[in-house]
C-alpha atoms as a PDB file:
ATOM      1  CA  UNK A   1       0.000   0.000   0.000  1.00  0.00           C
ATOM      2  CA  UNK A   2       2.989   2.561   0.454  1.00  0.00           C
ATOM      3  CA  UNK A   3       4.035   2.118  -3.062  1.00  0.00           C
ATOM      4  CA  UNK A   4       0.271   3.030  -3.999  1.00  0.00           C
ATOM      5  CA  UNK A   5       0.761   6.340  -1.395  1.00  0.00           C
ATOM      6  CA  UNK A   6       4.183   7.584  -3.151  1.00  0.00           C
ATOM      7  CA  UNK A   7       2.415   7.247  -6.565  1.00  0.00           C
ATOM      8  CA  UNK A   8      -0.374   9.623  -5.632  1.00  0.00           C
ATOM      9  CA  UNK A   9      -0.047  11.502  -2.529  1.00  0.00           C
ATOM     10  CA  UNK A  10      -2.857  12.916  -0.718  1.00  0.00           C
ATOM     11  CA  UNK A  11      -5.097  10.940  -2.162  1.00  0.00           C
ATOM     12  CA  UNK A  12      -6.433   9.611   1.386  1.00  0.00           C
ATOM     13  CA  UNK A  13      -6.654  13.179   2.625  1.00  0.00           C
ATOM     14  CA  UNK A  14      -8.752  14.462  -0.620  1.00  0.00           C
ATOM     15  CA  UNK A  15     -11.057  11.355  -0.116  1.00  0.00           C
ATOM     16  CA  UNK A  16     -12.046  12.664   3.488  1.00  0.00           C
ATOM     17  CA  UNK A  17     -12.704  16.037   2.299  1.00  0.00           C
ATOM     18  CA  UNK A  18     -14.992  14.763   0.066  1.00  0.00           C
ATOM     19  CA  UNK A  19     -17.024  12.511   2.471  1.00  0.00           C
ATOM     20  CA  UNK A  20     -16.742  15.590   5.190  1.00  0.00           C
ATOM     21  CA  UNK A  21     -18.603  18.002   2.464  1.00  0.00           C
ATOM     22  CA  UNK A  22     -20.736  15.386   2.109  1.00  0.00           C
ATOM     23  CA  UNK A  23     -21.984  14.990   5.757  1.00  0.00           C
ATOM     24  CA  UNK A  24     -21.708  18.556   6.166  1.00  0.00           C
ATOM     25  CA  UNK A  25     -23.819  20.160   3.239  1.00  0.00           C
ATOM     26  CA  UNK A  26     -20.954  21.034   1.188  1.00  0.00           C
ATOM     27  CA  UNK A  27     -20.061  23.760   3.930  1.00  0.00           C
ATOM     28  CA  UNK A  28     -16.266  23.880   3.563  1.00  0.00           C
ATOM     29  CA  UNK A  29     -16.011  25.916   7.260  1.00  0.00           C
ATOM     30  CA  UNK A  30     -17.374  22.709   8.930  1.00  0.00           C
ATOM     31  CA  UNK A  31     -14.170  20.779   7.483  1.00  0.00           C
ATOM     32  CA  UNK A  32     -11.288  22.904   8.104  1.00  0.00           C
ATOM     33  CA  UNK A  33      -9.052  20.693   9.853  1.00  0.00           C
ATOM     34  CA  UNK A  34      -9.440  18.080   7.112  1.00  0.00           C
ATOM     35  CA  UNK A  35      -8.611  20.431   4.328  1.00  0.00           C
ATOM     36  CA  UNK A  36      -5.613  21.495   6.630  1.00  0.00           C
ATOM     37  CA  UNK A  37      -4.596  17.985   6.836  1.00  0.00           C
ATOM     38  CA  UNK A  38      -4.727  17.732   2.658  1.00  0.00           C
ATOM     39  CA  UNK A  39      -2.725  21.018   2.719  1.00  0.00           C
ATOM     40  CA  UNK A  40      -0.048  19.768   4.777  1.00  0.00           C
ATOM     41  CA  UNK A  41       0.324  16.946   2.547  1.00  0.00           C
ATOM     42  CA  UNK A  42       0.461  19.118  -0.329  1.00  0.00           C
ATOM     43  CA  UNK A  43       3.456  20.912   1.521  1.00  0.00           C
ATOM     44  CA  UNK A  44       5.000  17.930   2.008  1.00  0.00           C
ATOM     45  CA  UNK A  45       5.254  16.439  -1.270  1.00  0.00           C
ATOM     46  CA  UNK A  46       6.013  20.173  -2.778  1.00  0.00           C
ATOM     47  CA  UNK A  47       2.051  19.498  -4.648  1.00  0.00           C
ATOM     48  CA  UNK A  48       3.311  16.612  -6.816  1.00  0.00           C
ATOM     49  CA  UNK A  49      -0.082  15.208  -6.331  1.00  0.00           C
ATOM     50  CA  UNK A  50      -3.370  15.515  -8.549  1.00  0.00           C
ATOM     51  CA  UNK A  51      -4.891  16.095  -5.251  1.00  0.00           C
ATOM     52  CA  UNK A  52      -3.082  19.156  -4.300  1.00  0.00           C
ATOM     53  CA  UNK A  53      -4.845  21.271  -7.280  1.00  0.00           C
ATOM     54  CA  UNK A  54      -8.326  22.054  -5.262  1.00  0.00           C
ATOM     55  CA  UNK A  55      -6.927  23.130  -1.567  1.00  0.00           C
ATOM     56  CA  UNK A  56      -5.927  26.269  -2.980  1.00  0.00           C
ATOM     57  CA  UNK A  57      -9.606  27.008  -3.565  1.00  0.00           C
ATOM     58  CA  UNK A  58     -10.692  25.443  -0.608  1.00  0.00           C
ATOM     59  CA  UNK A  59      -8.329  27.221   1.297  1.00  0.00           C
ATOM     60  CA  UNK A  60     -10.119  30.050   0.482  1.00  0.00           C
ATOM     61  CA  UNK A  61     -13.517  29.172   0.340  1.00  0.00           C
ATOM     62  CA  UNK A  62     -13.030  28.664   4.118  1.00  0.00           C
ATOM     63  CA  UNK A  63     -11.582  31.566   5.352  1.00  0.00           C
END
């Protein structure tokens, strides 16, 4: 499963933002700490992920 992880990063992080919109109305301020989470792992793999092109957005959707 880690060789899965290094081939697409974040992927696990952008799943649970996904299913946290979905419980939550699409409300992106009642899932901050699970886009945080997806925007640390963007940071840490420098955004070499697909998954690291929509936190920007969301980022500011929930500020």
């Amino acid at each position: 499963m880690a060789q899965k992880q290094n081939k697409e990063p974040c992927k696990q992080e952008a799943c649970n933002i996904q299913a946290c919109l979905s419980k939550n109305n699409f409300l992106p301020q009642k899932c901050v700490r699970v886009i945080e989470l997806l925007q640390s792992c963007c940071e840490q793999c420098k955004y070499q992920s697909t998954h690291c092109a929509s936190v920007a957005a969301l980022l500011k959707q929930h500020k």
